[in-house]
PDB file of N, CA and C in Angstrom:
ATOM      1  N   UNK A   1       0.860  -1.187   0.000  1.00  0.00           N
ATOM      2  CA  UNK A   1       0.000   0.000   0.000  1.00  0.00           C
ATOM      3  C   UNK A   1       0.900   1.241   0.000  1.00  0.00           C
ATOM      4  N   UNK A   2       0.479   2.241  -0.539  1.00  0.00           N
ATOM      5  CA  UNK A   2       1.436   3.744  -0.628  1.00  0.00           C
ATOM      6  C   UNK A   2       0.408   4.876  -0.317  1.00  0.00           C
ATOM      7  N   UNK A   3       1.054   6.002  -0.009  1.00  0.00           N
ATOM      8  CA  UNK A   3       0.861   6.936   0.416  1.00  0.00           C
ATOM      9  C   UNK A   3      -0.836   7.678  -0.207  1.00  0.00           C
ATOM     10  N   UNK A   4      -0.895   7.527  -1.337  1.00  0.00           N
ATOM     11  CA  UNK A   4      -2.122   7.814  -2.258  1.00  0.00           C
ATOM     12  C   UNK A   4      -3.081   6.652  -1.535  1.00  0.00           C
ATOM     13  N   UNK A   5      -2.998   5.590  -1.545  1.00  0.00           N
ATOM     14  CA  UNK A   5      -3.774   4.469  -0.931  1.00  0.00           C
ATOM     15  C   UNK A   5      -4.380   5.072   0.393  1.00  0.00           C
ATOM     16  N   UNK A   6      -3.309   5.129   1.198  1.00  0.00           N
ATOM     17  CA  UNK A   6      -3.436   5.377   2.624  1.00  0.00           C
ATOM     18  C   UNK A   6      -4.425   6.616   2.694  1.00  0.00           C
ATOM     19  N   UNK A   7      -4.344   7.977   1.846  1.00  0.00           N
ATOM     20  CA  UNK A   7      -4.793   8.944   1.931  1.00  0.00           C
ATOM     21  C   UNK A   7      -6.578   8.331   1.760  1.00  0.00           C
ATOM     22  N   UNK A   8      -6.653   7.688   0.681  1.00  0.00           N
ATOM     23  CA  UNK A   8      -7.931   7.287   0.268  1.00  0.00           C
ATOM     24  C   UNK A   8      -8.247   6.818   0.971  1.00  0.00           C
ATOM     25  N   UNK A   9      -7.588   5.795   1.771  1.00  0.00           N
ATOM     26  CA  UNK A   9      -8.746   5.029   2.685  1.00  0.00           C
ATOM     27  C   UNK A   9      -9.053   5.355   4.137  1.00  0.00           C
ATOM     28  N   UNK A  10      -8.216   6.328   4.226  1.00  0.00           N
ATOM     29  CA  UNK A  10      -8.381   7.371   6.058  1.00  0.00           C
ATOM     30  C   UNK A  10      -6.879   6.657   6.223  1.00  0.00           C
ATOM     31  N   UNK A  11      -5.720   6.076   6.300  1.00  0.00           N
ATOM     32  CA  UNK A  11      -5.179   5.128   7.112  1.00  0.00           C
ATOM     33  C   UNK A  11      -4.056   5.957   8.012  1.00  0.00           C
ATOM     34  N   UNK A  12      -3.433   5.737   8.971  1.00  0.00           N
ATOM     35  CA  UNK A  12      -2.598   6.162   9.496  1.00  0.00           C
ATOM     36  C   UNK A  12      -1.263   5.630   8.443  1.00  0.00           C
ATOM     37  N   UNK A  13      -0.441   6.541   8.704  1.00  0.00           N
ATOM     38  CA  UNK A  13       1.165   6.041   8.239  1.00  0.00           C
ATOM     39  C   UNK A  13       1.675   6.172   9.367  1.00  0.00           C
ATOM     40  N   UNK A  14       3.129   5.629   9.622  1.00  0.00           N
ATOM     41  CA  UNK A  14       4.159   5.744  10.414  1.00  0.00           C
ATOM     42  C   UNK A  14       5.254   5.458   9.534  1.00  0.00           C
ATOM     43  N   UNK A  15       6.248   6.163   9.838  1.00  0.00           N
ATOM     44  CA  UNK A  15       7.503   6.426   9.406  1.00  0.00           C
ATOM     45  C   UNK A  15       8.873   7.082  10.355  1.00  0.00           C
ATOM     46  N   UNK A  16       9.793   6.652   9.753  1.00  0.00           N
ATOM     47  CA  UNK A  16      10.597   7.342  10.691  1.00  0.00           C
ATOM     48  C   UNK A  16      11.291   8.530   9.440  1.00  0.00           C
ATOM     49  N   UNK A  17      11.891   9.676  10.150  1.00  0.00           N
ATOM     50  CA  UNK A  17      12.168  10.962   9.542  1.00  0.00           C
ATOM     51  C   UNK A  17      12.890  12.203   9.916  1.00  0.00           C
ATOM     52  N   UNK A  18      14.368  11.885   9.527  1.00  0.00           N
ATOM     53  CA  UNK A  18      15.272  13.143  10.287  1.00  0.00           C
ATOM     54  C   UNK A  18      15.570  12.530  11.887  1.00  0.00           C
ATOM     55  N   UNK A  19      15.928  11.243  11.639  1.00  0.00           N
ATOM     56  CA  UNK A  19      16.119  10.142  13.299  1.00  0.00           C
ATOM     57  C   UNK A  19      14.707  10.090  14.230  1.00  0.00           C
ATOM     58  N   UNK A  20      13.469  10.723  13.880  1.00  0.00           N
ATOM     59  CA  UNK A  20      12.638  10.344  14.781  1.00  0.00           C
ATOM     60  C   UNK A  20      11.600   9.679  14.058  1.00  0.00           C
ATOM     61  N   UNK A  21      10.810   8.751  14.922  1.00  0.00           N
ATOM     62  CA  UNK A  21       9.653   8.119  14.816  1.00  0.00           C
ATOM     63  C   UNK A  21       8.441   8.665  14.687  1.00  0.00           C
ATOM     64  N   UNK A  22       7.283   8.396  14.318  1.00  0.00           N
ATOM     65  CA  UNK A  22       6.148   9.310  13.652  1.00  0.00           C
ATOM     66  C   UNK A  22       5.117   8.676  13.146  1.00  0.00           C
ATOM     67  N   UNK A  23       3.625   8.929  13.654  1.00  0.00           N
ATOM     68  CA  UNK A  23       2.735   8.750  13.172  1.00  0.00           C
ATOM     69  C   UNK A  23       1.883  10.165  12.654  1.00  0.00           C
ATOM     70  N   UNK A  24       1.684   9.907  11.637  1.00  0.00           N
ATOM     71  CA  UNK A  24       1.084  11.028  10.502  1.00  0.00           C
ATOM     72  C   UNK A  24      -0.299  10.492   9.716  1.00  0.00           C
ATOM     73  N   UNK A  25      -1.484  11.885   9.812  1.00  0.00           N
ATOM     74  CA  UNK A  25      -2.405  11.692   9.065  1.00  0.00           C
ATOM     75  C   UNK A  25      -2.273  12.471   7.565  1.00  0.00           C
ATOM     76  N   UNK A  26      -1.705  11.177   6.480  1.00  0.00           N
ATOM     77  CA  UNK A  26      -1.380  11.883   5.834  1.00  0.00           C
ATOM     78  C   UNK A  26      -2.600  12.904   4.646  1.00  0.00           C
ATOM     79  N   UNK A  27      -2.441  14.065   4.300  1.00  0.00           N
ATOM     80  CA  UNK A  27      -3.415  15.088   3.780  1.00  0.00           C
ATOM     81  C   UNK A  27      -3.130  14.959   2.522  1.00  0.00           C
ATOM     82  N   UNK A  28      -1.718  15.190   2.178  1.00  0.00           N
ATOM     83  CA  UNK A  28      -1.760  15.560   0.359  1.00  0.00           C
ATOM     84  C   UNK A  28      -0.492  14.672   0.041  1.00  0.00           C
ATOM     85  N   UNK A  29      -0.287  14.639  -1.531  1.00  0.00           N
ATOM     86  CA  UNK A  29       0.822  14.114  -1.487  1.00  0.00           C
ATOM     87  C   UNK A  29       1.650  14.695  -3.424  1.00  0.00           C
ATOM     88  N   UNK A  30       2.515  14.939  -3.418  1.00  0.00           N
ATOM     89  CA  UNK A  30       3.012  15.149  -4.946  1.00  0.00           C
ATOM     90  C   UNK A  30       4.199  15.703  -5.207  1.00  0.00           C
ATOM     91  N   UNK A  31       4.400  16.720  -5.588  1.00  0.00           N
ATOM     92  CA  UNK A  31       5.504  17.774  -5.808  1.00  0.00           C
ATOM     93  C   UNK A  31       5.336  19.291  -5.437  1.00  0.00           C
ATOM     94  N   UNK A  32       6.903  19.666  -4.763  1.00  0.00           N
ATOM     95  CA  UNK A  32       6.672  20.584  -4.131  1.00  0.00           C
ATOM     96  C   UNK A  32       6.303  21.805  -5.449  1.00  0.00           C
ATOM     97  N   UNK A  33       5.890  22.895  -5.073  1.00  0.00           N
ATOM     98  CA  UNK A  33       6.028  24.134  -6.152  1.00  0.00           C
ATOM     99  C   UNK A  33       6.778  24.856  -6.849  1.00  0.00           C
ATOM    100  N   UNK A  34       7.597  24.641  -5.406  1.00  0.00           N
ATOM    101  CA  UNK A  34       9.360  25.297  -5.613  1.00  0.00           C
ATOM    102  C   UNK A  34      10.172  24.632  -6.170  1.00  0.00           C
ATOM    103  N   UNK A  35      10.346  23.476  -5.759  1.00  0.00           N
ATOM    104  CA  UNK A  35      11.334  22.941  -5.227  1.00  0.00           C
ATOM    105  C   UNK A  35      11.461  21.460  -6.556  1.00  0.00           C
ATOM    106  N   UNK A  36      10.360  21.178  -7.102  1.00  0.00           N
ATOM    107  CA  UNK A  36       9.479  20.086  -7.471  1.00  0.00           C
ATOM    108  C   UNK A  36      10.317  18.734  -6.782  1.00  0.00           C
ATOM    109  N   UNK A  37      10.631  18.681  -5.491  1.00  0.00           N
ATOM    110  CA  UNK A  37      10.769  17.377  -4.641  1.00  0.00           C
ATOM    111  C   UNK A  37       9.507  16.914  -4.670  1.00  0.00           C
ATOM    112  N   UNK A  38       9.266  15.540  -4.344  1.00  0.00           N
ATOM    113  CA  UNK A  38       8.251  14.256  -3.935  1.00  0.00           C
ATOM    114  C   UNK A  38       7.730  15.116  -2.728  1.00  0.00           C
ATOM    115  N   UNK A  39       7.055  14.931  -2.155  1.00  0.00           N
ATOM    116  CA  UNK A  39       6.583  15.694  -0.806  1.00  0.00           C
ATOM    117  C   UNK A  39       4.846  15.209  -0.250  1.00  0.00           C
ATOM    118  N   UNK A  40       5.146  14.914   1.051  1.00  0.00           N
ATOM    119  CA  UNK A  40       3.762  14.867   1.343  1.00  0.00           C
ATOM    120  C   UNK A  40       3.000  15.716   2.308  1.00  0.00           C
ATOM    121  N   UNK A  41       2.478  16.319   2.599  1.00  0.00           N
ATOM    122  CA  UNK A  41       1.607  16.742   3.810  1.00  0.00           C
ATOM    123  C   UNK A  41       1.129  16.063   4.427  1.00  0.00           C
ATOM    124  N   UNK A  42       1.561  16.497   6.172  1.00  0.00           N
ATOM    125  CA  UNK A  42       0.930  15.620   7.178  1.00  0.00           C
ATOM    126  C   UNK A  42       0.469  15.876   8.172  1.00  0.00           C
ATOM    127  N   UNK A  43      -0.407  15.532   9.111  1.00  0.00           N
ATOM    128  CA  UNK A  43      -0.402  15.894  10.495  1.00  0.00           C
ATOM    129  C   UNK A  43       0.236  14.828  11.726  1.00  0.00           C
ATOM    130  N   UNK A  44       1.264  15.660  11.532  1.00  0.00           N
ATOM    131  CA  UNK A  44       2.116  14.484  13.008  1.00  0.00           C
ATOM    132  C   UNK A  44       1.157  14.237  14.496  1.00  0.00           C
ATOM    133  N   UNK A  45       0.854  12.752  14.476  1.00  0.00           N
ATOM    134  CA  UNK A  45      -0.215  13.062  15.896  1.00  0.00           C
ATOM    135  C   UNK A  45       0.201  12.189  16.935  1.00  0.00           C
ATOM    136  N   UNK A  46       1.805  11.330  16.407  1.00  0.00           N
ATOM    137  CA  UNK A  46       2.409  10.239  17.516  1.00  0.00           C
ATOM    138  C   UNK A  46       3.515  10.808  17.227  1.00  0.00           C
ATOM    139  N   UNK A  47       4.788  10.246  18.182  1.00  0.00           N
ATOM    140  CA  UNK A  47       6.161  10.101  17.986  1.00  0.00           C
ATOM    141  C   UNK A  47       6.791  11.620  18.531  1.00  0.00           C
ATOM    142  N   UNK A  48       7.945  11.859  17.819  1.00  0.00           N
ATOM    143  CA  UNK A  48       9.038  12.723  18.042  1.00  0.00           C
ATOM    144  C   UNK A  48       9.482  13.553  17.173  1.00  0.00           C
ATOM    145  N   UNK A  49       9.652  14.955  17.286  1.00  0.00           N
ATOM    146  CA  UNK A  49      10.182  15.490  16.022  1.00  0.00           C
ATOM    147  C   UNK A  49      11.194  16.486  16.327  1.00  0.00           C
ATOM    148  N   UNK A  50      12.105  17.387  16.189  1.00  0.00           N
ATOM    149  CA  UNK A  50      12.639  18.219  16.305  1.00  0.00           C
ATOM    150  C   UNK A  50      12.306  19.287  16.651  1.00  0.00           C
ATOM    151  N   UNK A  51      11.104  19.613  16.541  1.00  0.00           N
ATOM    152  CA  UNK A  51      10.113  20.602  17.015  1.00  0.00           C
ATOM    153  C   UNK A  51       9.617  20.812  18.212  1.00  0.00           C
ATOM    154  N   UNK A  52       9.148  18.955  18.351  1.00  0.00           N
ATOM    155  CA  UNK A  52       8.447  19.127  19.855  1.00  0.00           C
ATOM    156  C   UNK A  52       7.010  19.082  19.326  1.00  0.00           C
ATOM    157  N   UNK A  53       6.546  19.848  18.240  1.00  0.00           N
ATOM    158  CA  UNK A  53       5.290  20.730  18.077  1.00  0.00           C
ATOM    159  C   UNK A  53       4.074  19.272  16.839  1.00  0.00           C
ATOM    160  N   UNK A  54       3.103  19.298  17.402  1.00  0.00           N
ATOM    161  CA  UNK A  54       2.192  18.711  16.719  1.00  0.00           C
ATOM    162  C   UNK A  54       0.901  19.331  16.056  1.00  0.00           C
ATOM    163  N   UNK A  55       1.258  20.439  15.974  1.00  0.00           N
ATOM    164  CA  UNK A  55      -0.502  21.270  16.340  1.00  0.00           C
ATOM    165  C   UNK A  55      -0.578  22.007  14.787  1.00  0.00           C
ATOM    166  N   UNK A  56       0.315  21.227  13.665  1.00  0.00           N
ATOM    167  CA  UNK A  56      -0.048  21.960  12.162  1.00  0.00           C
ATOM    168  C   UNK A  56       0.640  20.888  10.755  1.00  0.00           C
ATOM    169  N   UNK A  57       0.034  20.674  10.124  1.00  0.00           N
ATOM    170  CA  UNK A  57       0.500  19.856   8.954  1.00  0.00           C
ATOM    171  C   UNK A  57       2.010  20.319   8.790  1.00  0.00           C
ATOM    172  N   UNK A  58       2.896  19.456   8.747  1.00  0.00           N
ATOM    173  CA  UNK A  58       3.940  19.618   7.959  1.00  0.00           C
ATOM    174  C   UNK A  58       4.023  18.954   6.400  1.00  0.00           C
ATOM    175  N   UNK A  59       5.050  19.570   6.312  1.00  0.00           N
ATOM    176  CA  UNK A  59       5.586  18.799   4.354  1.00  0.00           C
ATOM    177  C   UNK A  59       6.774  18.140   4.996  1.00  0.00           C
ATOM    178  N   UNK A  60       6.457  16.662   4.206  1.00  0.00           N
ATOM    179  CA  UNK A  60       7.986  15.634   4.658  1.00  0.00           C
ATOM    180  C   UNK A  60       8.271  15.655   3.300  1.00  0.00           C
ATOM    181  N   UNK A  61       9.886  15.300   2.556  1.00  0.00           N
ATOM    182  CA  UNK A  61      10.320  15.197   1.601  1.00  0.00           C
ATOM    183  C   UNK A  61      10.114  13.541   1.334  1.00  0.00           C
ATOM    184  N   UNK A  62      10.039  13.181   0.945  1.00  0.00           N
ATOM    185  CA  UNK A  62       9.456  11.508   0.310  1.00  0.00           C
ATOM    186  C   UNK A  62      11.124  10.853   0.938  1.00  0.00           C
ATOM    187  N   UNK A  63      12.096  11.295   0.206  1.00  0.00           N
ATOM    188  CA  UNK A  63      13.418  10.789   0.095  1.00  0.00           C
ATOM    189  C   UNK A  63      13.847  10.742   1.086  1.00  0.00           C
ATOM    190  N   UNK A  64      13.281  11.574   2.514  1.00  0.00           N
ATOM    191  CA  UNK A  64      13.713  11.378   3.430  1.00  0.00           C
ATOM    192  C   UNK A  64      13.024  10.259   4.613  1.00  0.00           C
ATOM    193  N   UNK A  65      12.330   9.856   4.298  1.00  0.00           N
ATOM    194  CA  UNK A  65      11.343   8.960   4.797  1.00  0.00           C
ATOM    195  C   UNK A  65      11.749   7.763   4.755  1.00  0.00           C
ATOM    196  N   UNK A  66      11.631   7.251   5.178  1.00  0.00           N
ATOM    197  CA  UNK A  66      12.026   5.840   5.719  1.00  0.00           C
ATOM    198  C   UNK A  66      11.418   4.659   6.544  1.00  0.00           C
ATOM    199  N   UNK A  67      10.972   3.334   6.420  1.00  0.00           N
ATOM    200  CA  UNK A  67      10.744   2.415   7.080  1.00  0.00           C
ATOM    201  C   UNK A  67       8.481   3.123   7.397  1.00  0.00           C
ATOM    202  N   UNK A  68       8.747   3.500   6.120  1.00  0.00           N
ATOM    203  CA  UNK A  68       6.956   3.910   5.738  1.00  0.00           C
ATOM    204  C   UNK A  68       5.518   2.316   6.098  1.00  0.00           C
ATOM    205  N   UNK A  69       5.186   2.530   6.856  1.00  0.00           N
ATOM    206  CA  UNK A  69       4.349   1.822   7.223  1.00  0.00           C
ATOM    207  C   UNK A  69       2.753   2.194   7.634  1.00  0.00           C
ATOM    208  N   UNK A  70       1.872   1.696   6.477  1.00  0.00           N
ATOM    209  CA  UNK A  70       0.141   2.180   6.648  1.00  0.00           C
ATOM    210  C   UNK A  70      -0.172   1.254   7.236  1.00  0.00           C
ATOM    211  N   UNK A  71      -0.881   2.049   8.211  1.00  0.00           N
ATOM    212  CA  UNK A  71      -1.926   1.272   9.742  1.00  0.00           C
ATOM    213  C   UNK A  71      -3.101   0.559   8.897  1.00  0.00           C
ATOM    214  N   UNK A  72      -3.532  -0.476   9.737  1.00  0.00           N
ATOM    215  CA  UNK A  72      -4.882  -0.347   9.070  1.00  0.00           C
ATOM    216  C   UNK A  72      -5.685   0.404  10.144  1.00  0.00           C
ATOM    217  N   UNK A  73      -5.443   0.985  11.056  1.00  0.00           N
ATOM    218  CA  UNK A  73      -5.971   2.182  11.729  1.00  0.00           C
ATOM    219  C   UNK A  73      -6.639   3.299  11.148  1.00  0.00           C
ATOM    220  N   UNK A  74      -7.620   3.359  11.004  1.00  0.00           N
ATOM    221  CA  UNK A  74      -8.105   4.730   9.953  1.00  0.00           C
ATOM    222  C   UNK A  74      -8.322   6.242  11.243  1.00  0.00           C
ATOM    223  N   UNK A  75      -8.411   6.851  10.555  1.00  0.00           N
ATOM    224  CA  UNK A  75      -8.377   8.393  11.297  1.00  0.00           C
ATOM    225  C   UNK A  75     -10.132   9.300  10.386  1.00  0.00           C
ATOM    226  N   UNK A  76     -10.423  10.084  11.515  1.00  0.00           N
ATOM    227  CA  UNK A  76     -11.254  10.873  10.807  1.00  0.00           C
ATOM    228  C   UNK A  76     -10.250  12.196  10.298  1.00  0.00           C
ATOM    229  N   UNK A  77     -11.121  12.529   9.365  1.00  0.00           N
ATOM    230  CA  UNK A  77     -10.659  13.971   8.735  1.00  0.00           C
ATOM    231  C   UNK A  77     -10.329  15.352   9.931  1.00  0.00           C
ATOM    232  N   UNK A  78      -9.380  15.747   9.949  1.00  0.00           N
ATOM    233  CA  UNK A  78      -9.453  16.628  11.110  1.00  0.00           C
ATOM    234  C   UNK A  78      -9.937  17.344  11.160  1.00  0.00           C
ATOM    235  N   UNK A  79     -10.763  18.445  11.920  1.00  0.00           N
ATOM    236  CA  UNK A  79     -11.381  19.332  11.750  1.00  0.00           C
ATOM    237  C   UNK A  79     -10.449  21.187  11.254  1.00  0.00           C
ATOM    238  N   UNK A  80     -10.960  21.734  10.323  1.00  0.00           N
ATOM    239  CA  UNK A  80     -10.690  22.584   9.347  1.00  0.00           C
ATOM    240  C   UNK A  80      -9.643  22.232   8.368  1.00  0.00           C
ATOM    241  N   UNK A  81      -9.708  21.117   8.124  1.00  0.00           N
ATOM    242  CA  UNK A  81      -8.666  20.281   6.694  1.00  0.00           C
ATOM    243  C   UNK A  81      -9.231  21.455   5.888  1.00  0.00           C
ATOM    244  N   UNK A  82      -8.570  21.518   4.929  1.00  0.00           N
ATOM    245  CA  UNK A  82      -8.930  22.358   3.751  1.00  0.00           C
ATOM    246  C   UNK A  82      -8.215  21.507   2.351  1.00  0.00           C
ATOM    247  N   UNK A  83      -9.301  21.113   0.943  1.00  0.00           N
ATOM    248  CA  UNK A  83      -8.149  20.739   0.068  1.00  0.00           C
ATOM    249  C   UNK A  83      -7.217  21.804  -0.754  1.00  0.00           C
ATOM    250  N   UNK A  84      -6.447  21.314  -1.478  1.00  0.00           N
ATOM    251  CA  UNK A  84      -5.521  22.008  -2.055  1.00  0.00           C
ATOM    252  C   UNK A  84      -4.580  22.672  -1.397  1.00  0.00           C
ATOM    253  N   UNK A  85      -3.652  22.708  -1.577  1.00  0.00           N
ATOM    254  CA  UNK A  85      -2.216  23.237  -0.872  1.00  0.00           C
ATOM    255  C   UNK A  85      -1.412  23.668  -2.002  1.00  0.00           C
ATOM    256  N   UNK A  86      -1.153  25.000  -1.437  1.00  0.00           N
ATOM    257  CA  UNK A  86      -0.196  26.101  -2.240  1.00  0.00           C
ATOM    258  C   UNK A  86       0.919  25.534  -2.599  1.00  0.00           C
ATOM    259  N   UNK A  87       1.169  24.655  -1.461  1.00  0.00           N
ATOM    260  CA  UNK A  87       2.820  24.517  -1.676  1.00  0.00           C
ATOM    261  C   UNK A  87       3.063  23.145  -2.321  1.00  0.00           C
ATOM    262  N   UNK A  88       2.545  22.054  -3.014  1.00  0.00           N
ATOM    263  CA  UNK A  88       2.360  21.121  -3.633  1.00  0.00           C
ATOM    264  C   UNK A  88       1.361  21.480  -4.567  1.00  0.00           C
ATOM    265  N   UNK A  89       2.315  21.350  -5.998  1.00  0.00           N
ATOM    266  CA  UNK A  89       1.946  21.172  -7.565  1.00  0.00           C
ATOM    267  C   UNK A  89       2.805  20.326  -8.537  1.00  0.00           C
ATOM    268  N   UNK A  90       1.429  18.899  -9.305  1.00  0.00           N
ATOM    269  CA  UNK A  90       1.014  18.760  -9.048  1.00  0.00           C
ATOM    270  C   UNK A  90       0.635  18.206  -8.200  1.00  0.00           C
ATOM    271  N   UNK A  91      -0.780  18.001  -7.226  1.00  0.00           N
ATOM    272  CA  UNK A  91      -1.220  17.612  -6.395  1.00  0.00           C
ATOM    273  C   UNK A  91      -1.712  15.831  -6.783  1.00  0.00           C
ATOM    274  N   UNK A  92      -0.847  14.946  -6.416  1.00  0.00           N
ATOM    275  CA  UNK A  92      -1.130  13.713  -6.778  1.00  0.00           C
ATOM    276  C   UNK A  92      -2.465  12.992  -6.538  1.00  0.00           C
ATOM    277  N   UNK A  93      -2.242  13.072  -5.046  1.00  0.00           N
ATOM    278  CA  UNK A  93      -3.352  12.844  -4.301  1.00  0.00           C
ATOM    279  C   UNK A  93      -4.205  13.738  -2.789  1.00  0.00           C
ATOM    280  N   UNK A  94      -5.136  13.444  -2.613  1.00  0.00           N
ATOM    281  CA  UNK A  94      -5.377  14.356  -1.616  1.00  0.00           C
ATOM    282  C   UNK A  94      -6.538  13.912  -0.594  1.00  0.00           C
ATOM    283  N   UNK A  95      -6.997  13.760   0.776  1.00  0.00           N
ATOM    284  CA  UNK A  95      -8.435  13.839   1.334  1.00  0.00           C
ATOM    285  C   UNK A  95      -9.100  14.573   0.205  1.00  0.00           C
TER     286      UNK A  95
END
């Protein structure tokens, strides 16, 4: 299963990323705008990050991702998701 899958069917991912562990609801997934890297949008809602901080979607670079694993855990949509994202074009997949 991959990242487009997971998005479609609600699923949790986990991955590890930049040495920490991570569970993410993932939102979007494609190429950045800028940058055109692989990239996904997420909401980190388990694990560890450099931040500390859980409380806003990040963009992970695909390439940096590692040991990617979909839950069969599904998640609801979070409340004020919005589709489309500025910063991913095109937009592969999405909630």
């Amino acid at each position: 299963m991959n990242i487009c899958t997971a998005i479609q069917n609600h699923n949790y991912i986990e991955f590890q990323y930049e040495g920490h562990a991570r569970k993410v609801i993932p939102y979007a997934h494609g190429n950045h705008a800028t940058t055109r890297n692989n990239v996904m949008r997420g909401l980190q809602v388990a694990g560890s990050s450099a931040s500390g901080k859980f409380d806003f979607p990040k963009l992970f670079e695909i390439d940096k991702i590692t040991n990617l694993h979909v839950l069969e855990e599904a998640f609801v949509i979070p409340a004020g998701y919005r589709k489309g994202d500025e910063h991913i074009s095109p937009i592969h997949c999405e909630l």
